[in-house]
N, C-alpha and C. Protein backbone atom coordinates (compact mmCIF):
# COMPACT_ATOMS: atom_id res chain seq x y z
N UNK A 1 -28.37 48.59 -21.76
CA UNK A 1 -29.11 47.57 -21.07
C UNK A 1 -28.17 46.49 -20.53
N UNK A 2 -27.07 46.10 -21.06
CA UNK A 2 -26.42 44.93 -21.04
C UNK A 2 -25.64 45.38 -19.66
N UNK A 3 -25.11 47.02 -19.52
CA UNK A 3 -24.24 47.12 -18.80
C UNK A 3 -24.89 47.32 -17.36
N UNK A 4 -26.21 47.52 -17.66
CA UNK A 4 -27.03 48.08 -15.97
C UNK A 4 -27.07 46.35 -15.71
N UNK A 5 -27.32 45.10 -16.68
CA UNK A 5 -27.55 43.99 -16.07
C UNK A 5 -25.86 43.37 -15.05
N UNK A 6 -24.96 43.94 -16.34
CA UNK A 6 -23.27 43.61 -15.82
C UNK A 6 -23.66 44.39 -14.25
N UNK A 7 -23.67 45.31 -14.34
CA UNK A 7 -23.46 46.65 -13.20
C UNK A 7 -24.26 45.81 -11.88
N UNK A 8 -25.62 45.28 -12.22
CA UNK A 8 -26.36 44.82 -11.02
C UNK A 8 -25.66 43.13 -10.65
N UNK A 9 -25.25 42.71 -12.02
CA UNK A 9 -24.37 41.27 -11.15
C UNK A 9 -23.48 41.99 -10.29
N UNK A 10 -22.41 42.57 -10.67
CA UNK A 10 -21.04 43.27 -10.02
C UNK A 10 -21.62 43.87 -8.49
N UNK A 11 -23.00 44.08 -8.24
CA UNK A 11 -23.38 44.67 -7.29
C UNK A 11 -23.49 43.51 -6.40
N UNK A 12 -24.54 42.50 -7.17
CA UNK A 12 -24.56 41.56 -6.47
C UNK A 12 -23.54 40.97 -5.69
N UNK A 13 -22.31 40.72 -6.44
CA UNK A 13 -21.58 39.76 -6.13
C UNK A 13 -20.89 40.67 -4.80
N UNK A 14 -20.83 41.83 -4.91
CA UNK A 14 -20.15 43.00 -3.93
C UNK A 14 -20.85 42.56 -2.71
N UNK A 15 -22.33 42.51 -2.76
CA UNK A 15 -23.26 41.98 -1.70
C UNK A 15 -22.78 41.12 -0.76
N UNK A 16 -21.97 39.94 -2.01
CA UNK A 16 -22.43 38.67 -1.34
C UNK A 16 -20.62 38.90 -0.50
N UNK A 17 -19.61 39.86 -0.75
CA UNK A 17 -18.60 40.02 -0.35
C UNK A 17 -17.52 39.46 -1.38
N UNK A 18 -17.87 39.33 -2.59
CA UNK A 18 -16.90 38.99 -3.70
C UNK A 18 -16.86 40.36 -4.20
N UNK A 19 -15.19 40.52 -4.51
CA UNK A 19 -15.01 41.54 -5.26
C UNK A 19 -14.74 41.14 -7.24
N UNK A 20 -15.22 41.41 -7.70
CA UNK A 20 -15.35 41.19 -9.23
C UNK A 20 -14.82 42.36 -9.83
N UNK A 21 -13.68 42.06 -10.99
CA UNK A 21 -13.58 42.76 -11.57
C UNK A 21 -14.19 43.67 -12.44
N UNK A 22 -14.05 44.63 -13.25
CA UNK A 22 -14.74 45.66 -13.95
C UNK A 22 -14.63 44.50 -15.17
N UNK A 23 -15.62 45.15 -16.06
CA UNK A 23 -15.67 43.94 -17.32
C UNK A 23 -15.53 44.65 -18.10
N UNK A 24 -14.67 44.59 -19.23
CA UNK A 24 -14.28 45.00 -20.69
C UNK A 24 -15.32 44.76 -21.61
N UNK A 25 -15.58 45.75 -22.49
CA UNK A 25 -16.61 45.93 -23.35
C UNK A 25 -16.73 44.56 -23.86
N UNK A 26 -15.98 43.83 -24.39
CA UNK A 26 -16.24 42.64 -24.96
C UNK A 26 -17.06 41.35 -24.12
N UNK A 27 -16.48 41.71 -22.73
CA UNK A 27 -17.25 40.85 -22.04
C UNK A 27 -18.86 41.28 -21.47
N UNK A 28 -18.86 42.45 -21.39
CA UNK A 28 -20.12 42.79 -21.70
C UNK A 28 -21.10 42.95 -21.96
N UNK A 29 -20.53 42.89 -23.53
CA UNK A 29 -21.18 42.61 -25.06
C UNK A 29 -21.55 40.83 -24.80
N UNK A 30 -21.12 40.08 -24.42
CA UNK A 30 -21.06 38.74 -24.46
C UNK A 30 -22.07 38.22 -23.30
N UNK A 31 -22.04 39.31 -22.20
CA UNK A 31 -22.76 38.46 -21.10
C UNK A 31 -24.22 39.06 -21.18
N UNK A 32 -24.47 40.53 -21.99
CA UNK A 32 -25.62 40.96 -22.94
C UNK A 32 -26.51 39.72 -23.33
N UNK A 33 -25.71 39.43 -24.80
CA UNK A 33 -25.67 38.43 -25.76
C UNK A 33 -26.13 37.06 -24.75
N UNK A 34 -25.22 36.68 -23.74
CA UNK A 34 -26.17 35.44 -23.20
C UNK A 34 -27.66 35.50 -22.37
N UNK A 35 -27.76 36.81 -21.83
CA UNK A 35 -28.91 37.49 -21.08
C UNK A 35 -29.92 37.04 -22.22
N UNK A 36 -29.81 37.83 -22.83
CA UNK A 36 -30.50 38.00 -24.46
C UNK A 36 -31.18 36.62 -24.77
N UNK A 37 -30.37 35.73 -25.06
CA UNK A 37 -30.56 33.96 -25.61
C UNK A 37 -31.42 33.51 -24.38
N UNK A 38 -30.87 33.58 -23.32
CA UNK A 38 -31.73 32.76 -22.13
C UNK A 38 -33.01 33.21 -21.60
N UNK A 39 -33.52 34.46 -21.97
CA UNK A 39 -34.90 34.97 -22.06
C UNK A 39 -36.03 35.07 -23.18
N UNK A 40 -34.61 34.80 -24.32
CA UNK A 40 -35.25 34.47 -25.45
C UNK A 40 -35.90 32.96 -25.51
N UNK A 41 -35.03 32.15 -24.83
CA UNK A 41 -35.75 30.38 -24.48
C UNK A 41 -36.58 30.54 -23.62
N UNK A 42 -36.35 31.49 -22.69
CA UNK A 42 -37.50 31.07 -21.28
C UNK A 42 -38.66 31.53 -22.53
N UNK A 43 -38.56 32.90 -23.19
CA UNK A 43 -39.69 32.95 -23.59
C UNK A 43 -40.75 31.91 -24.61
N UNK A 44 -39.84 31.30 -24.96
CA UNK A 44 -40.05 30.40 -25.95
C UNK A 44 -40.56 29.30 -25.78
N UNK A 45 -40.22 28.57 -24.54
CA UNK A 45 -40.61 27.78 -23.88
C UNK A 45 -42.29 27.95 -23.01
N UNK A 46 -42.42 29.48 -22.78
CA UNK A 46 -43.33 29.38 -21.93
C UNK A 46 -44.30 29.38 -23.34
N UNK A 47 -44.46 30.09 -24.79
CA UNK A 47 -45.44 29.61 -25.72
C UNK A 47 -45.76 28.81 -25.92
N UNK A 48 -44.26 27.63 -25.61
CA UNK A 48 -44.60 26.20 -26.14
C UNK A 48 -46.00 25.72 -25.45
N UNK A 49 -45.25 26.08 -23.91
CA UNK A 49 -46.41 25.56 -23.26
C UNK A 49 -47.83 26.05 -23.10
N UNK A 50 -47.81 27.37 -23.23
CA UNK A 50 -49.45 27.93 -23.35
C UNK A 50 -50.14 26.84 -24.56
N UNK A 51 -49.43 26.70 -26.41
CA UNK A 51 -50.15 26.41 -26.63
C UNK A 51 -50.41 24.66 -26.58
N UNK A 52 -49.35 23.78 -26.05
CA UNK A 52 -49.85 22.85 -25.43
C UNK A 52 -50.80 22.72 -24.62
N UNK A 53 -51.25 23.46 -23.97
CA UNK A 53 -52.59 23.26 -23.04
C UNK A 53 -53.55 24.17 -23.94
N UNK A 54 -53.37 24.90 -24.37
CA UNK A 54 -54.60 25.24 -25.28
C UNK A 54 -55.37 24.28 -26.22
N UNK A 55 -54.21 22.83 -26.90
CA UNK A 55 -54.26 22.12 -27.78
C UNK A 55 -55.20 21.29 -27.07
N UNK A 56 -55.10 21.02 -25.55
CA UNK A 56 -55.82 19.98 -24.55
C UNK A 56 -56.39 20.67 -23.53
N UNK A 57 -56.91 21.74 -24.38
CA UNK A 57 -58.34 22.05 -23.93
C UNK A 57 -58.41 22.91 -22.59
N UNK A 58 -57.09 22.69 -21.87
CA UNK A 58 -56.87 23.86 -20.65
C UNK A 58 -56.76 24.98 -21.22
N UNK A 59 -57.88 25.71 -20.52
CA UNK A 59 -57.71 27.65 -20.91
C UNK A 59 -56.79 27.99 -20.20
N UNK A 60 -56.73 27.90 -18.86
CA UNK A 60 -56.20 28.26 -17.29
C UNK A 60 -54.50 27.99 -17.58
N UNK A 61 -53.38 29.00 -17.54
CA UNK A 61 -52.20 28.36 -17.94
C UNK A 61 -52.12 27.91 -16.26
N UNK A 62 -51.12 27.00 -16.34
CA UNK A 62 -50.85 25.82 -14.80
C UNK A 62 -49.96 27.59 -14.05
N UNK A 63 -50.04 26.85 -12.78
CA UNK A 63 -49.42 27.71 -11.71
C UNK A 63 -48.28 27.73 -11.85
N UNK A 64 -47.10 29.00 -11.45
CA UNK A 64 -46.16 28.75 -11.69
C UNK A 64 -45.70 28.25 -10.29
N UNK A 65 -46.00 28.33 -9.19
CA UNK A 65 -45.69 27.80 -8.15
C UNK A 65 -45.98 26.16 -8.43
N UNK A 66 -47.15 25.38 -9.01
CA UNK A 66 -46.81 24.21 -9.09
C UNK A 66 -45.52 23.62 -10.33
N UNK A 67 -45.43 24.20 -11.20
CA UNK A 67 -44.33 23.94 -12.60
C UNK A 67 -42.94 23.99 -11.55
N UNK A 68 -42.61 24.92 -11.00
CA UNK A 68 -41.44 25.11 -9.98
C UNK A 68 -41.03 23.58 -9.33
N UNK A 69 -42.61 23.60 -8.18
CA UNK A 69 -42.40 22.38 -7.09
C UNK A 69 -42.34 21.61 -8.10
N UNK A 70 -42.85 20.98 -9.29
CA UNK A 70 -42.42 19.81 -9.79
C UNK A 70 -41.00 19.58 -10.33
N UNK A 71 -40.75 20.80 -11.24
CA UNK A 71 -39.03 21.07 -11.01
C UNK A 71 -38.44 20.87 -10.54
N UNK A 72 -38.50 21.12 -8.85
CA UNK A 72 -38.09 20.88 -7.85
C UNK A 72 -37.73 19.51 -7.23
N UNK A 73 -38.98 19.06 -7.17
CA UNK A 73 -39.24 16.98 -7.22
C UNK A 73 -38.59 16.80 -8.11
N UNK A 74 -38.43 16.92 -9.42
CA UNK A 74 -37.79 16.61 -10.99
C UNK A 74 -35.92 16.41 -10.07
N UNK A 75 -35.55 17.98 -9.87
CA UNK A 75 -34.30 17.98 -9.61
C UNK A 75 -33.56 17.33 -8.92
N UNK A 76 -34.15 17.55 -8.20
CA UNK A 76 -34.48 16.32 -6.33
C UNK A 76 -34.14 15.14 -6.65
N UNK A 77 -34.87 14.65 -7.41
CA UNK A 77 -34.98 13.23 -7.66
C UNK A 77 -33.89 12.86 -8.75
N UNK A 78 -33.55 13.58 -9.35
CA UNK A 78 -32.13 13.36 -10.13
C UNK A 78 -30.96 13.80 -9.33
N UNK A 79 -30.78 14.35 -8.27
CA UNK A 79 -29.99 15.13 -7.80
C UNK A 79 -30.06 13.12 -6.71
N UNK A 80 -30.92 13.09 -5.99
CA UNK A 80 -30.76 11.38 -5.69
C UNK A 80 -30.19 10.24 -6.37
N UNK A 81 -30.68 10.14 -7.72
CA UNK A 81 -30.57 9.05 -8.50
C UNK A 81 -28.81 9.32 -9.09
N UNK A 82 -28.10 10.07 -9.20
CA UNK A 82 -26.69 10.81 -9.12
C UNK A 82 -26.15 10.86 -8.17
N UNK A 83 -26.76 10.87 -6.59
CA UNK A 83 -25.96 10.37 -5.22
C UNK A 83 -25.84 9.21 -5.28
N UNK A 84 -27.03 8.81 -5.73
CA UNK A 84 -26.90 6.76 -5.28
C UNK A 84 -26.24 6.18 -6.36
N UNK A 85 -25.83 6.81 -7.62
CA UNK A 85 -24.66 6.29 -8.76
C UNK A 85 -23.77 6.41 -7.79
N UNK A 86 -23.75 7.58 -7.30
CA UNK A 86 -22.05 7.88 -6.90
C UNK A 86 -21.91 6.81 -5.74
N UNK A 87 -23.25 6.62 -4.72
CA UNK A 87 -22.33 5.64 -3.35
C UNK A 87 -22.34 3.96 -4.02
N UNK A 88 -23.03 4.04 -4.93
CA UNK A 88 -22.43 2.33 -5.91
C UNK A 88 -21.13 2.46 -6.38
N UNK A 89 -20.97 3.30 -6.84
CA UNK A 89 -19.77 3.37 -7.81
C UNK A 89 -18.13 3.81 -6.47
N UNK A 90 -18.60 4.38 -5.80
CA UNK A 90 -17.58 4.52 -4.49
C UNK A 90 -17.60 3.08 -3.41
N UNK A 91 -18.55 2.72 -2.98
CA UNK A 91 -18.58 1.26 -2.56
C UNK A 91 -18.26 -0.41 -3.27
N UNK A 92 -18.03 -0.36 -4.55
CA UNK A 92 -17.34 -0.64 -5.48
C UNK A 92 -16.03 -0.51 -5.89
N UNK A 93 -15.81 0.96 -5.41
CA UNK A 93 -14.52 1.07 -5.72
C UNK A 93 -13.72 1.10 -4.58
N UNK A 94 -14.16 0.80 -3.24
CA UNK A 94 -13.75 0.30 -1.88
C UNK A 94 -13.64 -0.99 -1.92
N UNK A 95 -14.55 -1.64 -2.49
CA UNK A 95 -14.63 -3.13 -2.84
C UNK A 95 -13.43 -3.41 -3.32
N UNK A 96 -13.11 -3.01 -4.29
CA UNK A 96 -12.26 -3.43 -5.31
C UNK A 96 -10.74 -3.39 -4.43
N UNK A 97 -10.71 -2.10 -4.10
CA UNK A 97 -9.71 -1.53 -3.03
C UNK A 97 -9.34 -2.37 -2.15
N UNK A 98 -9.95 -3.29 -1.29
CA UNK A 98 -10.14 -4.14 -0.33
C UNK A 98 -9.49 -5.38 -1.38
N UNK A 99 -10.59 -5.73 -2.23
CA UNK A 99 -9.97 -7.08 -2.53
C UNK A 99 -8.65 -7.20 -2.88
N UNK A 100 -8.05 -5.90 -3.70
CA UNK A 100 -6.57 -5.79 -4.37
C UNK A 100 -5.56 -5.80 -2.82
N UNK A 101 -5.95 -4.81 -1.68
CA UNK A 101 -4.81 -4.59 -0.68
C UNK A 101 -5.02 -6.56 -0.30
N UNK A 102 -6.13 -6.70 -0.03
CA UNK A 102 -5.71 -8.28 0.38
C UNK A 102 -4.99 -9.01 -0.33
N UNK A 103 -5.19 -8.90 -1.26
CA UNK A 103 -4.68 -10.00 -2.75
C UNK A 103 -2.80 -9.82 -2.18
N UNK A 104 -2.79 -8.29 -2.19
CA UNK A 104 -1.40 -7.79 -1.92
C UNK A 104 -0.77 -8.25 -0.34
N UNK A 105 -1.57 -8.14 0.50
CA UNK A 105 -0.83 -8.65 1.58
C UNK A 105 -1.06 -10.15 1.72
N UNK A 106 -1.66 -11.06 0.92
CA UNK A 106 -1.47 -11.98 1.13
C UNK A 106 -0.40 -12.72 0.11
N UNK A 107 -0.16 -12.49 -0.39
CA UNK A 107 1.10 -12.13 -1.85
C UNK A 107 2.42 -11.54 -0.98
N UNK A 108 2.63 -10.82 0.32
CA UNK A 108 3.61 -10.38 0.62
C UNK A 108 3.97 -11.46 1.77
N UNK A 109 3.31 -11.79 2.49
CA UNK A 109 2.93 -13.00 3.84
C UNK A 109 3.58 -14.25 3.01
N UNK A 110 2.98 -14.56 1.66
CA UNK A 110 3.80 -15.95 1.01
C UNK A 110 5.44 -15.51 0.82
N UNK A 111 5.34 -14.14 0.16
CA UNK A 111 6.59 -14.00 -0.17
C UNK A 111 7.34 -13.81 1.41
N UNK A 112 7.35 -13.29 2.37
CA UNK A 112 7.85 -13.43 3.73
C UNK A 112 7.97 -14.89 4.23
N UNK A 113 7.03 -15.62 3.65
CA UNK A 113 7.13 -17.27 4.67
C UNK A 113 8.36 -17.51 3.45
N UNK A 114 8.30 -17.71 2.40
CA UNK A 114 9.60 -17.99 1.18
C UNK A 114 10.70 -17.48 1.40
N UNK A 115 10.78 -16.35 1.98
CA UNK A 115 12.18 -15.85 2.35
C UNK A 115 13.02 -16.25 3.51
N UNK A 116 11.63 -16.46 4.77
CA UNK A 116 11.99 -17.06 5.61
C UNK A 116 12.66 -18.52 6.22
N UNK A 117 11.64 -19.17 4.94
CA UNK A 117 12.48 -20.72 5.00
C UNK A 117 13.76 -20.80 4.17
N UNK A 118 13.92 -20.10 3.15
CA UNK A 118 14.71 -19.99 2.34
C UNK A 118 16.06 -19.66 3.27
N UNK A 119 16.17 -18.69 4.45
CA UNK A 119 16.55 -18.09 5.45
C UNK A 119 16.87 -19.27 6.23
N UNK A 120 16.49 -19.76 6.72
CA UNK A 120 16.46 -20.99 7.91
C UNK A 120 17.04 -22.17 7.43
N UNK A 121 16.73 -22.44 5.90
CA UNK A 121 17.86 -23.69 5.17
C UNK A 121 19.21 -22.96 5.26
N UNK A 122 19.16 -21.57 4.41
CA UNK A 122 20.61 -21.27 4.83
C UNK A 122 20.86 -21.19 5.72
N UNK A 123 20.72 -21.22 7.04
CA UNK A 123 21.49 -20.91 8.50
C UNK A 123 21.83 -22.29 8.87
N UNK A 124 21.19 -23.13 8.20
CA UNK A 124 21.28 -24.72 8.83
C UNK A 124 22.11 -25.36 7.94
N UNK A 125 22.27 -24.88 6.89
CA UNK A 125 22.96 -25.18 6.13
C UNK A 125 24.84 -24.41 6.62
N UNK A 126 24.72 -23.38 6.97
CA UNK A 126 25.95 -22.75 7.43
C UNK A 126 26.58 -23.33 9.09
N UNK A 127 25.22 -23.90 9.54
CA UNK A 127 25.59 -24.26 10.52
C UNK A 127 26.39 -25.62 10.33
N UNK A 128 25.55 -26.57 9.96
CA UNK A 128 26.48 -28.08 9.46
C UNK A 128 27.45 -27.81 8.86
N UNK A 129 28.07 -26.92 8.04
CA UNK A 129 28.99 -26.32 7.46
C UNK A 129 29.86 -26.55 8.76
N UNK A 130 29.67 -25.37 9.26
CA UNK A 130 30.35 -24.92 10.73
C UNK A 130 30.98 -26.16 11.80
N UNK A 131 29.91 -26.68 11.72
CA UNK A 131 29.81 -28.00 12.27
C UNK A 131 31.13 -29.39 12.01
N UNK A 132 31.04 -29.15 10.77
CA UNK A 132 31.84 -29.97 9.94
C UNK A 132 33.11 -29.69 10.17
N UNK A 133 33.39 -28.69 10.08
CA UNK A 133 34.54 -27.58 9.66
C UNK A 133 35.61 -27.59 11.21
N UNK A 134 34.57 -27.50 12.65
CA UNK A 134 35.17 -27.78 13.97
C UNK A 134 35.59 -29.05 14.06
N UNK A 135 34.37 -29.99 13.60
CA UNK A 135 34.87 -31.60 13.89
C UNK A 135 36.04 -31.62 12.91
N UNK A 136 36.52 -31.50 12.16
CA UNK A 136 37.62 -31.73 11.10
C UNK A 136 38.86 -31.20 11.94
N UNK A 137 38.83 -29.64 12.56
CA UNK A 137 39.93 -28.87 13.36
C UNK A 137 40.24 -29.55 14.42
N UNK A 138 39.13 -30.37 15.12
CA UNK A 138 39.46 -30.73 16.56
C UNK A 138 39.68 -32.18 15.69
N UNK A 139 39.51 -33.03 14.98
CA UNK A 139 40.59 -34.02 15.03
C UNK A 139 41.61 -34.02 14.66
N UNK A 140 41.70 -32.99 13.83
CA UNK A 140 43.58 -32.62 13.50
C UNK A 140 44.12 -32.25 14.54
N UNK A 141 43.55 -31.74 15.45
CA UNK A 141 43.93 -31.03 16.37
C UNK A 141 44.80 -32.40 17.50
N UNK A 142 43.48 -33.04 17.76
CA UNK A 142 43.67 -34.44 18.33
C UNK A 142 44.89 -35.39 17.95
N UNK A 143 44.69 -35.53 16.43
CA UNK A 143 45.57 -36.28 16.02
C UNK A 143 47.47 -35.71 16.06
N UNK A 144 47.43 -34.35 15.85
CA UNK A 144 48.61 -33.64 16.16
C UNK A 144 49.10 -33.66 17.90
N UNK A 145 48.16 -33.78 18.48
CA UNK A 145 48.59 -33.72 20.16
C UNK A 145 49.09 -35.34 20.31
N UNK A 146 48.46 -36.49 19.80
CA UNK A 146 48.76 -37.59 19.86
C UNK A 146 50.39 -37.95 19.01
N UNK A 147 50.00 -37.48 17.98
CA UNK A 147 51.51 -37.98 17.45
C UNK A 147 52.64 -36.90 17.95
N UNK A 148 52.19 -35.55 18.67
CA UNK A 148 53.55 -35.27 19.40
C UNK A 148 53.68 -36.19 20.73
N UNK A 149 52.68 -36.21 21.72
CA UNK A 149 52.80 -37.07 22.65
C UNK A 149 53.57 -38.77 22.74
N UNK A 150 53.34 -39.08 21.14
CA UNK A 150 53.72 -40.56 21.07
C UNK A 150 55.07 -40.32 20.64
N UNK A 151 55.39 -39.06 19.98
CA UNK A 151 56.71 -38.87 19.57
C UNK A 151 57.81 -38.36 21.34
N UNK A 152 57.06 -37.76 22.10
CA UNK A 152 57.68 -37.78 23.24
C UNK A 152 57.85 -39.29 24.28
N UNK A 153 56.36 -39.93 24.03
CA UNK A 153 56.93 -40.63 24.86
C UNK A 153 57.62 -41.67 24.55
N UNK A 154 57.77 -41.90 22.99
CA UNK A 154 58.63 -42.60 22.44
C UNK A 154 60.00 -42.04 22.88
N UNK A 155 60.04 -40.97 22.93
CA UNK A 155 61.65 -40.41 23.20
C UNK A 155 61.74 -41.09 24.63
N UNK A 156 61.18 -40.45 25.59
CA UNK A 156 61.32 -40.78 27.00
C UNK A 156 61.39 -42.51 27.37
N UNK A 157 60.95 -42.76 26.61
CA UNK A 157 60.39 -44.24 27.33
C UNK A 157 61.62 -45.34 26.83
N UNK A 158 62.66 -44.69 26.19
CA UNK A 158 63.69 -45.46 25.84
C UNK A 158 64.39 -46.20 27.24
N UNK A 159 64.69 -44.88 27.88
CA UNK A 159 65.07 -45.50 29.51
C UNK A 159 64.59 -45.92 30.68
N UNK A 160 62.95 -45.68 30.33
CA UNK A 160 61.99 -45.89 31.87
C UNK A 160 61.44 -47.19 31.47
N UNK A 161 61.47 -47.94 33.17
CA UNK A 161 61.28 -49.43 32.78
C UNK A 161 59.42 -49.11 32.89
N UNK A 162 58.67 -48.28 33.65
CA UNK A 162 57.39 -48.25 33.69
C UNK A 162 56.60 -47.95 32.95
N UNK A 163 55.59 -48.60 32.13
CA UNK A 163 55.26 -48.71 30.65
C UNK A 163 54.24 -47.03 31.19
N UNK A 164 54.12 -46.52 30.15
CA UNK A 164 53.34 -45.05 30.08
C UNK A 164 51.90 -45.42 29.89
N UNK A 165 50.50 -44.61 30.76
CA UNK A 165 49.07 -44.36 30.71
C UNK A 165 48.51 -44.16 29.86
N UNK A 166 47.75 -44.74 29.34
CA UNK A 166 47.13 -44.21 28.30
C UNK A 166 45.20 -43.46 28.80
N UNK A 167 45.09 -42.64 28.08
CA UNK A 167 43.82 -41.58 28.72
C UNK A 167 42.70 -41.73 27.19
N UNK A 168 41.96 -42.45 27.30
CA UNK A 168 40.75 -42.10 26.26
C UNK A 168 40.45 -40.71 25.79
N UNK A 169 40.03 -40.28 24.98
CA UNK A 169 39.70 -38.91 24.44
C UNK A 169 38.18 -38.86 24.52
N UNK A 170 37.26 -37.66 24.04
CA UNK A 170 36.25 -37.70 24.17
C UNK A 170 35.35 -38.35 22.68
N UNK A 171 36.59 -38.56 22.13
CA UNK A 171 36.12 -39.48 20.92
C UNK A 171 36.22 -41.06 20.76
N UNK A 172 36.85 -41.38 22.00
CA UNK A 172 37.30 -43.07 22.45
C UNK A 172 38.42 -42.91 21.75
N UNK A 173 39.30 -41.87 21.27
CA UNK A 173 40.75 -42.47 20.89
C UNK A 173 41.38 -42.41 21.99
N UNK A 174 42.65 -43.14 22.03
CA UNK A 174 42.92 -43.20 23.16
C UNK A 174 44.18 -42.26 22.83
N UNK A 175 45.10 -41.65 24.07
CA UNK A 175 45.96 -40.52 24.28
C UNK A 175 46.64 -40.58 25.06
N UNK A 176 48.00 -40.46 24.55
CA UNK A 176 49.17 -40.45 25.76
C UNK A 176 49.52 -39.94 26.43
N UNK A 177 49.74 -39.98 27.56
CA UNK A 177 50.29 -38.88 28.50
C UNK A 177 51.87 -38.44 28.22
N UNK A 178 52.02 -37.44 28.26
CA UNK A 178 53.56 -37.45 27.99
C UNK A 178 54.03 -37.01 29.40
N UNK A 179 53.08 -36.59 30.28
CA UNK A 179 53.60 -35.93 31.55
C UNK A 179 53.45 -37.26 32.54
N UNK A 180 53.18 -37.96 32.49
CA UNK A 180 53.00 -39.20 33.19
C UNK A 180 54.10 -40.31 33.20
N UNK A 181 55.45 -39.57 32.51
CA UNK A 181 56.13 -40.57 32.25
C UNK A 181 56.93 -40.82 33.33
N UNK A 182 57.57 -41.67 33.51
CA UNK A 182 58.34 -41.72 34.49
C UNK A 182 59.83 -41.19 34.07
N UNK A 183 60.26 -40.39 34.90
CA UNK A 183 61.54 -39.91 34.92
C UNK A 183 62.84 -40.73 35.48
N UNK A 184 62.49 -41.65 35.56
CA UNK A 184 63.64 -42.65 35.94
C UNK A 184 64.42 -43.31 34.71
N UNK A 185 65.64 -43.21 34.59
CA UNK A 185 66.84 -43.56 33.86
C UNK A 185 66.39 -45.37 33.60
């Protein structure tokens, strides 16, 4: 018995274009054994119910076409109440999703403006650096062109009766010409 029920699944499933393996006695024996139990409840179940309505007075056992459709509504309606868990519990967890990526890009936007100023003191800071560092070169610079110039025209000016020009700098120091001197003995 067990194996004509195996034999007609295996057919079935051939039907439906699944190929199923051959089943080993043990599995057999086992899918027998569950055949067995689940007709043994249906049957069991359907006494329950004869003599529940016998107890309340219905002779007539109910239709099985209506026991089905209510099944049906039954399933239905749990098969709903298990969609609409799931689109709470997924719209929730979009929710959540949403609030965390914001939390996060607005957490990355502070940390970008912090880096950025942080960024901009140092450049301004390297710049006055920089800054500092030229003005210091160009008055050494200045001051070295002046004391060779004063050291030349100190040399030169021993013999020239025409006193030497003096030229302002762009700092108001003032600067000697050494080429301005007069070449006269």
């Amino acid at each position: 018995r067990g194996t004509h029920e195996a034999a007609s699944m295996a057919q079935d499933s051939e039907e439906n274009g699944q190929k199923q393996p051959k089943l080993s006695h043990k599995q057999r024996k086992a899918l027998w054994k569950r055949e067995k139990r689940r007709k043994k409840r249906q049957e069991e179940a359907r006494t329950r119910q004869e003599e529940f309505h016998t107890e309340q007075g219905v002779n007539e056992p109910p239709e099985e076409g209506e026991s089905e459709g209510e099944k049906n509504r039954e399933e239905e309606a749990e098969r709903e109440r298990q969609h609409q868990l799931w689109l709470d519990r997924e719209a929730r967890a979009q929710e959540e999703f949403r609030a965390r990526r914001d939390r996060e890009e607005a957490r990355r936007k502070e940390q970008e403006e912090q880096e950025r100023l942080i960024r901009e003191e140092w450049e301004e800071q390297q710049r006055k650096e920089k800054d500092a560092k030229d003005r210091r070169e160009r008055v050494k610079k200045e001051q070295e062109v002046t004391a060779q110039c004063s050291r030349v025209i100190s040399e030169a000016w021993i013999g020239c009766k025409v006193p030497p020009r003096t030229v302002h700098s762009e700092l108001g120091k003032p600067l000697l010409w050494a080429h301005m001197i007069c070449a006269h003995p």
